[in-house]
Structures are given as structure tokens and as C-alpha cells.
C-alpha atoms as a PDB file:
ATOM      1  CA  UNK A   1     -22.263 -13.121   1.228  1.00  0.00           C
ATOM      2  CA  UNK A   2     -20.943 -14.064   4.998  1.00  0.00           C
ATOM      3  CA  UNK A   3     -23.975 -14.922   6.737  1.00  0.00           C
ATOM      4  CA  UNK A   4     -22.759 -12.070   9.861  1.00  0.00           C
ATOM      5  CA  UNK A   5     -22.899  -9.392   6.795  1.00  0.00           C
ATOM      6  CA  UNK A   6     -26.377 -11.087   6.037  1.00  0.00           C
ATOM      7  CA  UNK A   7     -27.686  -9.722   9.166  1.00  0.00           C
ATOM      8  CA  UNK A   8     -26.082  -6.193   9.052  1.00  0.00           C
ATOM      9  CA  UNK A   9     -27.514  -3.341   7.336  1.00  0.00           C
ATOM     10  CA  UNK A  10     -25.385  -1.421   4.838  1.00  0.00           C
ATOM     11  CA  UNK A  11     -25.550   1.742   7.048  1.00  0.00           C
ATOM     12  CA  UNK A  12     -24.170   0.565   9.281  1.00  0.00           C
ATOM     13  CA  UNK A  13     -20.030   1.152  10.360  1.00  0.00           C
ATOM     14  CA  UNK A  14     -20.121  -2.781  11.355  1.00  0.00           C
ATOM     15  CA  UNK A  15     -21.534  -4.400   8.059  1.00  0.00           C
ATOM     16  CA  UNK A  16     -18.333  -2.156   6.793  1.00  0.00           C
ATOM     17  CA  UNK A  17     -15.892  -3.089   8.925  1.00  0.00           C
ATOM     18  CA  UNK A  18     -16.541  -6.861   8.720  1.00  0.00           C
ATOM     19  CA  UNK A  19     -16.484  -6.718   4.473  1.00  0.00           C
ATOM     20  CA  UNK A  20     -13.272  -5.091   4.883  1.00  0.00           C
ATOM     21  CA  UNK A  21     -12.087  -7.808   7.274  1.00  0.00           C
ATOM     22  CA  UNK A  22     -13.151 -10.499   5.005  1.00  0.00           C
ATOM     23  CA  UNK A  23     -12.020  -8.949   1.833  1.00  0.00           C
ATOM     24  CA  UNK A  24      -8.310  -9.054   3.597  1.00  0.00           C
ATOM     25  CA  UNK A  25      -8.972 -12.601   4.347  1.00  0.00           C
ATOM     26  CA  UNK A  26      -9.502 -13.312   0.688  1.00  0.00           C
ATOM     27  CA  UNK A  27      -7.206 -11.709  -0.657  1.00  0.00           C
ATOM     28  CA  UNK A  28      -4.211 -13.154   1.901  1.00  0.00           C
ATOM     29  CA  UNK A  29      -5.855 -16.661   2.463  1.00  0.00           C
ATOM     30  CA  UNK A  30      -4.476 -16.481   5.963  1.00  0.00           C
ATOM     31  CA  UNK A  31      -3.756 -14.182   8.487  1.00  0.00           C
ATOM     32  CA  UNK A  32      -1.037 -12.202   8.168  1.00  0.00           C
ATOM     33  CA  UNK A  33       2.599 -13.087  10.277  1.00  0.00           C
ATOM     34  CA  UNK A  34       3.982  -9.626  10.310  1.00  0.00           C
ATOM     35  CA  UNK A  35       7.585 -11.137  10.264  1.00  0.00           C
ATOM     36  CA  UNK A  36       7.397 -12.662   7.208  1.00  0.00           C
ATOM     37  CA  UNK A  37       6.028  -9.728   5.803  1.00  0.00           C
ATOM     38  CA  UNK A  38       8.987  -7.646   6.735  1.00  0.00           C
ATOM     39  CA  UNK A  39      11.250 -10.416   5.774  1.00  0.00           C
ATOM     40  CA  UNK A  40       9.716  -9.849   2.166  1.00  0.00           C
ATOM     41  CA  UNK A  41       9.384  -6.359   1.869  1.00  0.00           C
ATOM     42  CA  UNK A  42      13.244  -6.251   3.053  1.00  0.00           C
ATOM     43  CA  UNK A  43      14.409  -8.484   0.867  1.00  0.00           C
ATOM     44  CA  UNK A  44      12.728  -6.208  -2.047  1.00  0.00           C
ATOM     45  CA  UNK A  45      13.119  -2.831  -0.609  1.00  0.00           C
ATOM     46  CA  UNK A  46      15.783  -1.976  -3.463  1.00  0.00           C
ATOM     47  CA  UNK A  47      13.918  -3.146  -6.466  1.00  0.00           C
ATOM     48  CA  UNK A  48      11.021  -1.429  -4.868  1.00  0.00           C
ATOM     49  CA  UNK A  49      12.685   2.008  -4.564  1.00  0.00           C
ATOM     50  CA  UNK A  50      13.570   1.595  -8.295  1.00  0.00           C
ATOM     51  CA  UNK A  51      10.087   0.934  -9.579  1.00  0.00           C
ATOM     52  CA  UNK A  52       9.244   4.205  -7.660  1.00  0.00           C
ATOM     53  CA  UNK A  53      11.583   5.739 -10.361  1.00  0.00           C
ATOM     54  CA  UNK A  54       9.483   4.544 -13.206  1.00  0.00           C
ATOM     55  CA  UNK A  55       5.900   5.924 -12.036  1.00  0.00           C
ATOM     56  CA  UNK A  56       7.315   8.969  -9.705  1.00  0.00           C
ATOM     57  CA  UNK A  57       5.377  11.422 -12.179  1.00  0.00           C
ATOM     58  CA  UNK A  58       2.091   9.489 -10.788  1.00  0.00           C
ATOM     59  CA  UNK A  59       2.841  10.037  -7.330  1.00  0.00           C
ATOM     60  CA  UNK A  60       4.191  13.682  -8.060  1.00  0.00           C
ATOM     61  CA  UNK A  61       0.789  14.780  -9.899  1.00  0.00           C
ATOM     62  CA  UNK A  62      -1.303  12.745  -6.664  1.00  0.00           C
ATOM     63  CA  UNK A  63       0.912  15.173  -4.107  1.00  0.00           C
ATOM     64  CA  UNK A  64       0.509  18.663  -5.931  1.00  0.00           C
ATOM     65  CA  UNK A  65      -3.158  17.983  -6.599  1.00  0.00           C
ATOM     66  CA  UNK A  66      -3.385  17.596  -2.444  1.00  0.00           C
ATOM     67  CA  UNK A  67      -1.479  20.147  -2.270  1.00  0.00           C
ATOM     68  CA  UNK A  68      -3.515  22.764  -4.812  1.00  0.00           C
ATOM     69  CA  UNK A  69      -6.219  21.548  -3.071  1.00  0.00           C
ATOM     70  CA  UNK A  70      -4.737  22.940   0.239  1.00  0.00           C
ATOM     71  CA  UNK A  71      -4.537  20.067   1.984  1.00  0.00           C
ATOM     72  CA  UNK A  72      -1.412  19.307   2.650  1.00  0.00           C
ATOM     73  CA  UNK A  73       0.605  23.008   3.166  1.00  0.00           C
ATOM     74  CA  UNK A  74       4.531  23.818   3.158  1.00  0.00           C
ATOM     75  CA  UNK A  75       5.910  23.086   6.626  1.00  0.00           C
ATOM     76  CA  UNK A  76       2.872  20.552   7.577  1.00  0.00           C
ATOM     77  CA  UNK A  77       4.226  18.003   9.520  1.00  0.00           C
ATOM     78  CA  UNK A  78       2.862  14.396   8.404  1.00  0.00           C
ATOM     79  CA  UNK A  79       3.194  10.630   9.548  1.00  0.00           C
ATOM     80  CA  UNK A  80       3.649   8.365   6.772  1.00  0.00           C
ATOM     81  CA  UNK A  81       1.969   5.282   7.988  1.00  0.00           C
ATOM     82  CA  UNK A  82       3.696   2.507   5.795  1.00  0.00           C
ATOM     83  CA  UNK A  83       5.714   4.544   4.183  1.00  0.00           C
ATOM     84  CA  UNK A  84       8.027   2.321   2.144  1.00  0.00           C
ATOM     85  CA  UNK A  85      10.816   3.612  -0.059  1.00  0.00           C
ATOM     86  CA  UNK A  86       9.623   6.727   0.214  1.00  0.00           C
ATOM     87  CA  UNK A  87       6.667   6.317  -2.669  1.00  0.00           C
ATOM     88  CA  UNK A  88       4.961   9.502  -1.239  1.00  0.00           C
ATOM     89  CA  UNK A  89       7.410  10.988   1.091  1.00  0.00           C
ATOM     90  CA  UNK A  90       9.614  11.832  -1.256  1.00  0.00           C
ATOM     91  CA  UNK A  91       7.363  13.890  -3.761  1.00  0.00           C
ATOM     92  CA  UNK A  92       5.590  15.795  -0.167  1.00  0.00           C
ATOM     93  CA  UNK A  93       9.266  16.387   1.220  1.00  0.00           C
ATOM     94  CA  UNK A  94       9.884  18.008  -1.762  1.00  0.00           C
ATOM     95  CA  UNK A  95       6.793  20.662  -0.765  1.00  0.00           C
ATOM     96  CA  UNK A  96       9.115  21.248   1.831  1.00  0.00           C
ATOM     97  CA  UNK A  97       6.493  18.635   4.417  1.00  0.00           C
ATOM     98  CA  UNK A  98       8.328  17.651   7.349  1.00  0.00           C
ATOM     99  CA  UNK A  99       7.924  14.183   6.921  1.00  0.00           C
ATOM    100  CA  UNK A 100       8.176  10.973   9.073  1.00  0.00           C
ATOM    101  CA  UNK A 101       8.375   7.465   7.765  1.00  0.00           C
ATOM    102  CA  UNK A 102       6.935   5.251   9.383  1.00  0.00           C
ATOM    103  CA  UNK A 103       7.598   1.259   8.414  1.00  0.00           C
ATOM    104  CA  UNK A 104       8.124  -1.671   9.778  1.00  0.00           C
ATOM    105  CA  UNK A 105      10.572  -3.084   7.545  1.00  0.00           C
ATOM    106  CA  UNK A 106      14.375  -1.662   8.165  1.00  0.00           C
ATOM    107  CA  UNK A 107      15.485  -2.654   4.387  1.00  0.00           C
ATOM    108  CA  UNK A 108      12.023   0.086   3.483  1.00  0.00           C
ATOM    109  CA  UNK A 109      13.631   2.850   5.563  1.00  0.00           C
ATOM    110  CA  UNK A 110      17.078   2.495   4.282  1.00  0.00           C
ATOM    111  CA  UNK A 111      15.983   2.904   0.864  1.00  0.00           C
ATOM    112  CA  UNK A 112      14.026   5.938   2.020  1.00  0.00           C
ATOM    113  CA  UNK A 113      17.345   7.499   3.431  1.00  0.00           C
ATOM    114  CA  UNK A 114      19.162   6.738   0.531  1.00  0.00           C
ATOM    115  CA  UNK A 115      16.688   8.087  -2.006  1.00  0.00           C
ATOM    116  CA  UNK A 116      16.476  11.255   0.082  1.00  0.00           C
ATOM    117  CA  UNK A 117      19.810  11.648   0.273  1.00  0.00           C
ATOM    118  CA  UNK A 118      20.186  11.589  -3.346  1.00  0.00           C
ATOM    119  CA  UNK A 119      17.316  14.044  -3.766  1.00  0.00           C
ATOM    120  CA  UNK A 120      18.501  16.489  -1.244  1.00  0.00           C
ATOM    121  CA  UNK A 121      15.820  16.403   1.025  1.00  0.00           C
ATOM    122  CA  UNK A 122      17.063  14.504   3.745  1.00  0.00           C
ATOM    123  CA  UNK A 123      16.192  17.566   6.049  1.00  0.00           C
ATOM    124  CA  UNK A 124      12.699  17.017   5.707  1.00  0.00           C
ATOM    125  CA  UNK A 125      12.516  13.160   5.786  1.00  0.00           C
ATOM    126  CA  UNK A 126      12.816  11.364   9.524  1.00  0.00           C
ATOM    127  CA  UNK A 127      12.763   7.521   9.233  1.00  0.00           C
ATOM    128  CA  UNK A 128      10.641   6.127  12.134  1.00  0.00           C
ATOM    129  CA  UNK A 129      11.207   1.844  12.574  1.00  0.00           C
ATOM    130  CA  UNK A 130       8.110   0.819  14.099  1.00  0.00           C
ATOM    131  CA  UNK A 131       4.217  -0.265  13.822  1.00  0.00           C
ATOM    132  CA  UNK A 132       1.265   1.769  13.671  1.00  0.00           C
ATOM    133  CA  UNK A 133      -0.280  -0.513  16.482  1.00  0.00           C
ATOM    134  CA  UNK A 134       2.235   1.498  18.840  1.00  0.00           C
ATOM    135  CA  UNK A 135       2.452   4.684  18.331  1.00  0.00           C
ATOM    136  CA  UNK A 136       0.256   6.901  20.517  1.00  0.00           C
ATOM    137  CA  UNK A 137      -3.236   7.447  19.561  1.00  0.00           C
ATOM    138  CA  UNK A 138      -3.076  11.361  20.533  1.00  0.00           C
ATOM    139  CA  UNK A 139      -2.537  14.263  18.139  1.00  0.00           C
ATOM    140  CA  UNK A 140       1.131  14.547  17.392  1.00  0.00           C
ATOM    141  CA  UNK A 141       1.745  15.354  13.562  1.00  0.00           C
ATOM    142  CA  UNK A 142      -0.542  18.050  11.342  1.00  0.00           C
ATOM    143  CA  UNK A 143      -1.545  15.285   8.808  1.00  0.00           C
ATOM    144  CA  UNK A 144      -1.752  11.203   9.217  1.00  0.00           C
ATOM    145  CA  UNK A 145      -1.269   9.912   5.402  1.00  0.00           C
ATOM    146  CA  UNK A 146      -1.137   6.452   4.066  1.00  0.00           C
ATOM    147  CA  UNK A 147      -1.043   4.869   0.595  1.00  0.00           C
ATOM    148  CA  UNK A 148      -2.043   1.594   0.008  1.00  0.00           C
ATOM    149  CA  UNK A 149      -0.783   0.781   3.361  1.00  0.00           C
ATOM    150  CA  UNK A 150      -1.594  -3.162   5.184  1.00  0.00           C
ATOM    151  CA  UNK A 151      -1.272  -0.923   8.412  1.00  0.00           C
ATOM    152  CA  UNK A 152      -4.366   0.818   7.906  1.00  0.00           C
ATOM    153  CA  UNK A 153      -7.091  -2.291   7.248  1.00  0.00           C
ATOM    154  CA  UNK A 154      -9.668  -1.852   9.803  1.00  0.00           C
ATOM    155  CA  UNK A 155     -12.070  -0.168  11.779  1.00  0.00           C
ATOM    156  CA  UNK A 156      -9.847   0.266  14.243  1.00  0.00           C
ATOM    157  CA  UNK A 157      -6.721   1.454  12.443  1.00  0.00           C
ATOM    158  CA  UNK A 158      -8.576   3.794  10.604  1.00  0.00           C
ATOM    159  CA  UNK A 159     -10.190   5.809  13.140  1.00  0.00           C
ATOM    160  CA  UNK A 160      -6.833   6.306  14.825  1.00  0.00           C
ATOM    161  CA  UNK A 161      -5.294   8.231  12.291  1.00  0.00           C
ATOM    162  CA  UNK A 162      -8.474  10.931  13.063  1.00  0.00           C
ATOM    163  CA  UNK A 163      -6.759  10.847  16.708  1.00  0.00           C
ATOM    164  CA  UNK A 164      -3.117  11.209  15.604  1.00  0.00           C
ATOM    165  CA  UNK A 165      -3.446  14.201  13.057  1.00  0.00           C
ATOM    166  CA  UNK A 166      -4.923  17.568  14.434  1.00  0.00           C
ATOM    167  CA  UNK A 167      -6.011  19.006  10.967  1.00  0.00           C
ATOM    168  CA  UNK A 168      -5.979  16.381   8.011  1.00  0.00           C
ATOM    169  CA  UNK A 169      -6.170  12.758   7.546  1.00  0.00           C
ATOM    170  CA  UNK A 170      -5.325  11.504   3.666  1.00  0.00           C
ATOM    171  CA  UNK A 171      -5.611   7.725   2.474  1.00  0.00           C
ATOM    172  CA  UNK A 172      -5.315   6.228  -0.544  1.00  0.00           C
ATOM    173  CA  UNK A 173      -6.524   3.162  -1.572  1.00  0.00           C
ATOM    174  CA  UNK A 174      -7.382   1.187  -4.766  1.00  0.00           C
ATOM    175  CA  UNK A 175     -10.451   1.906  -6.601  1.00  0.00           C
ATOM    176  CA  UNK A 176     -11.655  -1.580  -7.869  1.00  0.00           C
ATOM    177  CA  UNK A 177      -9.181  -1.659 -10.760  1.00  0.00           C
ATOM    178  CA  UNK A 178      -5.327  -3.664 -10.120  1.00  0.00           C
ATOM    179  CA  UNK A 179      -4.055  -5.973 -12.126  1.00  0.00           C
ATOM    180  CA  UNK A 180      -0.357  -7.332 -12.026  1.00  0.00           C
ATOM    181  CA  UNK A 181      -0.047  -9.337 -14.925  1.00  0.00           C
ATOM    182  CA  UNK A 182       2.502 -11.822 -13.530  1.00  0.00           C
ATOM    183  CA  UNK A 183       0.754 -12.075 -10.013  1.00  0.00           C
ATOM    184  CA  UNK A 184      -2.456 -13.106 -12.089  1.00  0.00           C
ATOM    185  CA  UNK A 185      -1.087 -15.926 -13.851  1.00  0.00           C
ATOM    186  CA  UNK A 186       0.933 -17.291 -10.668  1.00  0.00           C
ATOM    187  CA  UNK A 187      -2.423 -17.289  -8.864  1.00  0.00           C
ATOM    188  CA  UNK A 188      -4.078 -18.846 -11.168  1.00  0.00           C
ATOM    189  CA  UNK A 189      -2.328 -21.621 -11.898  1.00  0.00           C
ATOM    190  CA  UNK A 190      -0.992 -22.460  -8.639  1.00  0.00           C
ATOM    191  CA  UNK A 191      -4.522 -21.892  -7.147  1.00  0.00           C
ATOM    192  CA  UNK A 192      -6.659 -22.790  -9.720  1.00  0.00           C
ATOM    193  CA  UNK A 193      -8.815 -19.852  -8.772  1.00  0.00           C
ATOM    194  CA  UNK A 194      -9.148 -16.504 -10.047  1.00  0.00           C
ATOM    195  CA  UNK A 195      -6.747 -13.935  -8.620  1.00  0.00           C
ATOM    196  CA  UNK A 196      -8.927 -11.941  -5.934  1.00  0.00           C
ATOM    197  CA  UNK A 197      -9.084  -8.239  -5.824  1.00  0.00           C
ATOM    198  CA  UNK A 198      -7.430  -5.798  -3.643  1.00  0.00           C
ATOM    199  CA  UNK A 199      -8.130  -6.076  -0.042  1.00  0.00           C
ATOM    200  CA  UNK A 200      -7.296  -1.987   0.295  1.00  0.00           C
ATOM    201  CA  UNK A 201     -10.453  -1.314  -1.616  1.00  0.00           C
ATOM    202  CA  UNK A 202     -11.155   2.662  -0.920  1.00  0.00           C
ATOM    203  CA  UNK A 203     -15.133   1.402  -0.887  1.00  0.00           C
ATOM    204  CA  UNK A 204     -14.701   0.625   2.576  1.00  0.00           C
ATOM    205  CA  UNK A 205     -12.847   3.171   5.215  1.00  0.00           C
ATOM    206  CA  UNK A 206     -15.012   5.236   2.559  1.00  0.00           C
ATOM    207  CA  UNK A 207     -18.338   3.847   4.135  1.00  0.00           C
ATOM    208  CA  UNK A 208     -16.768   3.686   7.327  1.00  0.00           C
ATOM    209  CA  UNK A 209     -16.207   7.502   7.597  1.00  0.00           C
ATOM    210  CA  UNK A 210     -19.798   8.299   6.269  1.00  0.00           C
ATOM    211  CA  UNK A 211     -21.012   6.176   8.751  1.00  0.00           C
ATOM    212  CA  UNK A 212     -18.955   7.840  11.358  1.00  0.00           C
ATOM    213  CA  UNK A 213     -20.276  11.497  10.191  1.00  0.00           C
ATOM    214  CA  UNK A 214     -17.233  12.222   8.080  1.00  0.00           C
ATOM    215  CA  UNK A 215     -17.874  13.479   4.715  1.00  0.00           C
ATOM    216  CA  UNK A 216     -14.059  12.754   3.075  1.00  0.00           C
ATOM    217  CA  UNK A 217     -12.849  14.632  -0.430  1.00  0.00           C
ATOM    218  CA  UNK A 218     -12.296  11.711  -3.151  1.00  0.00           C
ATOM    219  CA  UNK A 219     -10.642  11.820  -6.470  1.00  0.00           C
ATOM    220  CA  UNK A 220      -9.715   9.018  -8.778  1.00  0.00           C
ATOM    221  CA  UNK A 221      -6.302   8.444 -10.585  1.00  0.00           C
ATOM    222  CA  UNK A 222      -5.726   5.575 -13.011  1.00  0.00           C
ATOM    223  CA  UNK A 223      -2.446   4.642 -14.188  1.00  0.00           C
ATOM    224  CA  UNK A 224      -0.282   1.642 -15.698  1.00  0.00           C
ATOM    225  CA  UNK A 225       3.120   0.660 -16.697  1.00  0.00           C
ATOM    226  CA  UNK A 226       4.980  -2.303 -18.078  1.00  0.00           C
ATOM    227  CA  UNK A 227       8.287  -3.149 -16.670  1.00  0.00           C
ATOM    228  CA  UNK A 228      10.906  -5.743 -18.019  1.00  0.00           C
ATOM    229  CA  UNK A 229      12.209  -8.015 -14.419  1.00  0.00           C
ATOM    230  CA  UNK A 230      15.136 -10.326 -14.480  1.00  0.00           C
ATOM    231  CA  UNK A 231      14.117 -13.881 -14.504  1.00  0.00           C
ATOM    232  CA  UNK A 232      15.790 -14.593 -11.176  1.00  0.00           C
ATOM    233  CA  UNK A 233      13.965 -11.429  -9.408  1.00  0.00           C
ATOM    234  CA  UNK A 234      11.030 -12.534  -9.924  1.00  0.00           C
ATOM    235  CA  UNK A 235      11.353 -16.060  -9.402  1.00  0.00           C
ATOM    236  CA  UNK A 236      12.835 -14.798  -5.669  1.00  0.00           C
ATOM    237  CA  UNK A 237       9.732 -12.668  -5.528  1.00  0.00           C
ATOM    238  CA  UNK A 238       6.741 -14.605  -6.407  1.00  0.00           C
ATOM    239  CA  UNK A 239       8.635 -17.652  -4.348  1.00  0.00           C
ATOM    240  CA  UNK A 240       8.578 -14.960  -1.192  1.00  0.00           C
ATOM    241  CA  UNK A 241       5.040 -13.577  -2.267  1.00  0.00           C
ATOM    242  CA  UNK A 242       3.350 -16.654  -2.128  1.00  0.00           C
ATOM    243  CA  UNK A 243       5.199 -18.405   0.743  1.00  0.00           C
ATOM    244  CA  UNK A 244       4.232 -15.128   3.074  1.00  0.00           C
ATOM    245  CA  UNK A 245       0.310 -16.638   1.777  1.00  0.00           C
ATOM    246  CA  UNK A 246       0.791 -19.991   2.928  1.00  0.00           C
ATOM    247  CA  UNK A 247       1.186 -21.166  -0.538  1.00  0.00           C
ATOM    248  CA  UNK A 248       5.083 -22.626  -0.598  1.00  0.00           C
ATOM    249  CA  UNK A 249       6.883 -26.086  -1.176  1.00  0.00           C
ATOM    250  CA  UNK A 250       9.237 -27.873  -4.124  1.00  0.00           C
ATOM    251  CA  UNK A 251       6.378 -27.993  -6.244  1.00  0.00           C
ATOM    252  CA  UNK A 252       5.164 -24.598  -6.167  1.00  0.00           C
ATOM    253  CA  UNK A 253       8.458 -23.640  -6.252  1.00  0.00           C
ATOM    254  CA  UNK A 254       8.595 -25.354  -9.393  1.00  0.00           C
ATOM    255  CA  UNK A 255       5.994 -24.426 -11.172  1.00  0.00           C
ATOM    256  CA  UNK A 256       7.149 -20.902 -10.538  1.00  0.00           C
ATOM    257  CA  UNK A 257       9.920 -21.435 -12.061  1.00  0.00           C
ATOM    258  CA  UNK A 258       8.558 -23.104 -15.016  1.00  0.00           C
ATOM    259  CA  UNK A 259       6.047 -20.639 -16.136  1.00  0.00           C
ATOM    260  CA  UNK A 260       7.957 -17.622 -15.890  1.00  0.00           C
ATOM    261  CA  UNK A 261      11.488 -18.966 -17.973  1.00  0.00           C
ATOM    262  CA  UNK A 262       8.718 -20.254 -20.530  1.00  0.00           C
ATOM    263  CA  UNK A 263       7.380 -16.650 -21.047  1.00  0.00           C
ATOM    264  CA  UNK A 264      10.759 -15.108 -20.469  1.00  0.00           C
ATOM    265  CA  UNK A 265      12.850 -13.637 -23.436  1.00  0.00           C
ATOM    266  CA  UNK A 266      16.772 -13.115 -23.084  1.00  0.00           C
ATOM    267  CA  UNK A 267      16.403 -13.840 -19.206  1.00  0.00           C
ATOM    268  CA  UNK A 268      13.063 -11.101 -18.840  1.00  0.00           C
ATOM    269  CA  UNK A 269      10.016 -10.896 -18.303  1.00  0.00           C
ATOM    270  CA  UNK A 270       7.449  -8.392 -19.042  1.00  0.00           C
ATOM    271  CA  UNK A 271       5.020  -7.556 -16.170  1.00  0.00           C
ATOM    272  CA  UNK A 272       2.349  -5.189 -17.195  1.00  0.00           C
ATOM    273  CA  UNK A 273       0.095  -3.270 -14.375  1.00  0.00           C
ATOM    274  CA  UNK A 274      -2.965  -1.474 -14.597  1.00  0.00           C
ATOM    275  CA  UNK A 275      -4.545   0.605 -11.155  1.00  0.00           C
ATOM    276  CA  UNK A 276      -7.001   2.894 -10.265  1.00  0.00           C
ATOM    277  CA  UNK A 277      -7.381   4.487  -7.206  1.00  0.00           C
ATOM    278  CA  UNK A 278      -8.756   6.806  -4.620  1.00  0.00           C
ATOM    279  CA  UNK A 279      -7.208   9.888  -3.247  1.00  0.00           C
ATOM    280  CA  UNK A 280      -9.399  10.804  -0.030  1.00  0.00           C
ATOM    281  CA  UNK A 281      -8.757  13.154   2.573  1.00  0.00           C
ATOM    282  CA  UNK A 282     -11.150  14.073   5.692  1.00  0.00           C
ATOM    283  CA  UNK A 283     -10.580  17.096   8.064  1.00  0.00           C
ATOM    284  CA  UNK A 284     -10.370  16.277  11.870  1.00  0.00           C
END
């Protein structure tokens, strides 16, 4: 255990907020450089939006439960904070939510327009191209949401969706269990360590807002699917995924390359995922 954590109890919002901290750490092995991020999720925005094809049921059953539950209510308006290729947005624009998605990358948000325009909700969907760092931390939409969002990994970031929604916050985040078969191997033989965890562990803005006096609704969902990726995809990908964690050069390019044409079968691969995770939601 870090030695700070050492000398924090576990009730305690700190102890929490620094084992979230150093769980991201782990998990990217460097800090973050927001531009490369956006240069990756851009480059995969498409293939991204198509996997959301595969698994929309998931996302579909996660929205109408929040929304039998009452949380989330037909003309709500709601910031989605990392919003992607519309993952979420889609299924709660569909509840007629007056949705705005908020990203960072512009290849996410065209995808998002596209896909809404193809679903017929583009009346409900607003594209928003910027960071959660800057947008005002004063009520201005009915319900903050994210999903699995990097945006929302702190203390800090946290807290401020309580100031931006006026009624409900909702987060989702995995619940111990996510394993990407592909990633796994990559890691692990590039590394020679095993492949860490999720960083977005719901165990910790969980603690945080217990700490803070919340006392958040959680559910569990666990899910998996096995996809079959062109060879060249996912070379491009893991090449971008790893370079973005300071792991890059001819020789991990190489071995990329090497491991996944010797498992691939008439130019495919099969990547196999497994997840569980958290739906919470808090009122503000």
C-alpha cells in the first residue's frame, strides 16, 4: 500500500481520493497527455460507434432501468460528460432526454451526429466539443451523467457534477470485473506484468460520496461479447493504445504485430470481453 494511504484512515474522503489517484496511475503508467488521447479516440471513433451496435441492448436495459426507477424523466435535460459515440445518449434521447454530448474528441461527436441522425433523434441530441475542466461548475442541466468516463477520475471532478445538475447525478463505473482478451495478452507480453485493473473502479467516487454524506442508489450489470476485428484494426489500435501509455517503438511495434497475425484466422481476430459494473445515481 502507498505509504500516504498508510497514514489515512478508510473513512476518510482523502484515503479515497488518493487510491483512486493511484489506481489511474497504474493502470496508465504515466500521466495522461490529453492530445494523444483525442488523437486515439478520433482515429477509432467509427469502429467505436459500431461496437455500440453489438451491445446497444446492454446500454438500452441500463437506461430504462434509470428510467423505471424515476431517475432520469422524459424531457430531463442531461450533460453527457464523455459522451463518445453516443453509447448512452442515444438509448436516453430515445426517452425523449434532451441530451448534450459532451467530448473532447471531434471524430466522438461526429459519430454521435451521424448515429442520431440515422436514429431520428437528432432533435434531442446537441454535440458539445469541449472538456469537463471548463464548463461552469453551476447548475445548468437537470442530470450530470457519465459512463466509464477518464473525465470524471477524481475528487475533484466528481463533486462538480453535484454542482452542475440541480436534481440527479448518475455514474457508471466498472465493478471489479473487465477483461479484454486481446489487451491482456498485449500487456503481458510487452510488459511482462499482469494487465492491471480498471482505474474507473465504482469502489471509489462510491466511498467518496459516503464520505461526503451522500447515500448514492447502486445496481450491478454484467455483460460480455466476442467480436471478430480485422488484423490491420487492431494492429492500428493496440499500436495507438499503447503508444498513448508510453509504451511505443519498432520493437513493440513488432511484437504487436507478431502475436496478433499468429492468433489470427483468415485476417481476424477474436477479442472476447467480459465487464461488470455499477449503475449509481445520487440526488443533489
Amino acid at each position: 500500500m502507498d505509504s500516504q494511504l498508510a497514514d489515512e484512515p478508510l473513512n476518510n474522503v482523502r484515503f479515497w481520493d488518493r487510491a483512486w489517484q493511484n489506481a489511474n496511475k497504474k493502470a496508465g503508467r504515466r500521466p495522461p497527455d490529453p492530445k494523444l488521447w483525442q488523437e486515439y479516440w478520433n482515429s477509432f471513433s467509427s469502429r467505436y460507434a459500431e461496437h455500440n451496435e453489438t451491445s446497444k441492448t446492454v446500454h438500452q436495459d441500463i437506461i430504462a432501468r434509470l428510467v423505471a426507477h424515476g431517475t432520469i424523466k422524459p424531457g430531463d435535460t442531461l450533460l453527457d460528460i464523455g459522451c463518445g459515440p453516443g453509447t448512452y445518449a442515444l438509448p436516453l434521447a430515445a426517452y425523449d432526454v434532451k441530451v448534450t454530448g459532451l467530448d473532447t474528441s471531434p471524430g466522438m461527436l461526429a459519430a454521435l451526429s451521424g448515429q442520431a441522425g440515422k436514429a431520428g433523434l437528432e432533435k434531442n441530441i446537441t454535440p458539445l466539443l469541449a472538456d469537463w475542466q471548463d464548463i461552469a461548475p453551476s447548475p445548468a442541466y437537470d442530470i450530470t451523467f457519465a459512463a466509464k468516463s477518464p473525465a470524471i477520475n477524481n475528487y475533484d471532478s466528481l463533486m462538480k457534477m453535484t454542482k452542475v445538475a440541480r436534481r440527479v447525478c448518475c455514474l457508471i463505473g466498472f465493478a471489479g470485473k473487465h477483461d479484454i482478451s486481446l489487451r491482456r495478452l498485449l500487456w503481458e507480453k510487452l510488459l511482462q506484468e499482469p494487465a492491471p485493473g480498471p482505474s474507473f473502479d465504482i469502489i471509489y467516487p462510491l466511498n467518496i460520496l459516503y464520505q461526503e454524506g451522500y447515500r448514492p442508489n447502486l445496481t450491478f450489470t454484467t455483460y460480455g461479447q466476442t467480436t471478430q476485428e480485422p488484423l490491420p484494426y487492431l494492429i492500428d489500435h493496440y499500436i495507438s493504445y499503447f503508444s498513448v501509455l508510453g509504451v511505443t517503438g519498432a520493437e513493440t511495434e513488432n511484437t504487436i504485430r507478431t502475436i496478433l497475425a499468429s492468433i489470427a484466422i483468415d485476417g481476424y481476430c477474436a477479442e472476447t470481453s467480459e465487464t461488470t459494473v455499477g449503475i449509481m445515481w445520487w440526488q443533489v
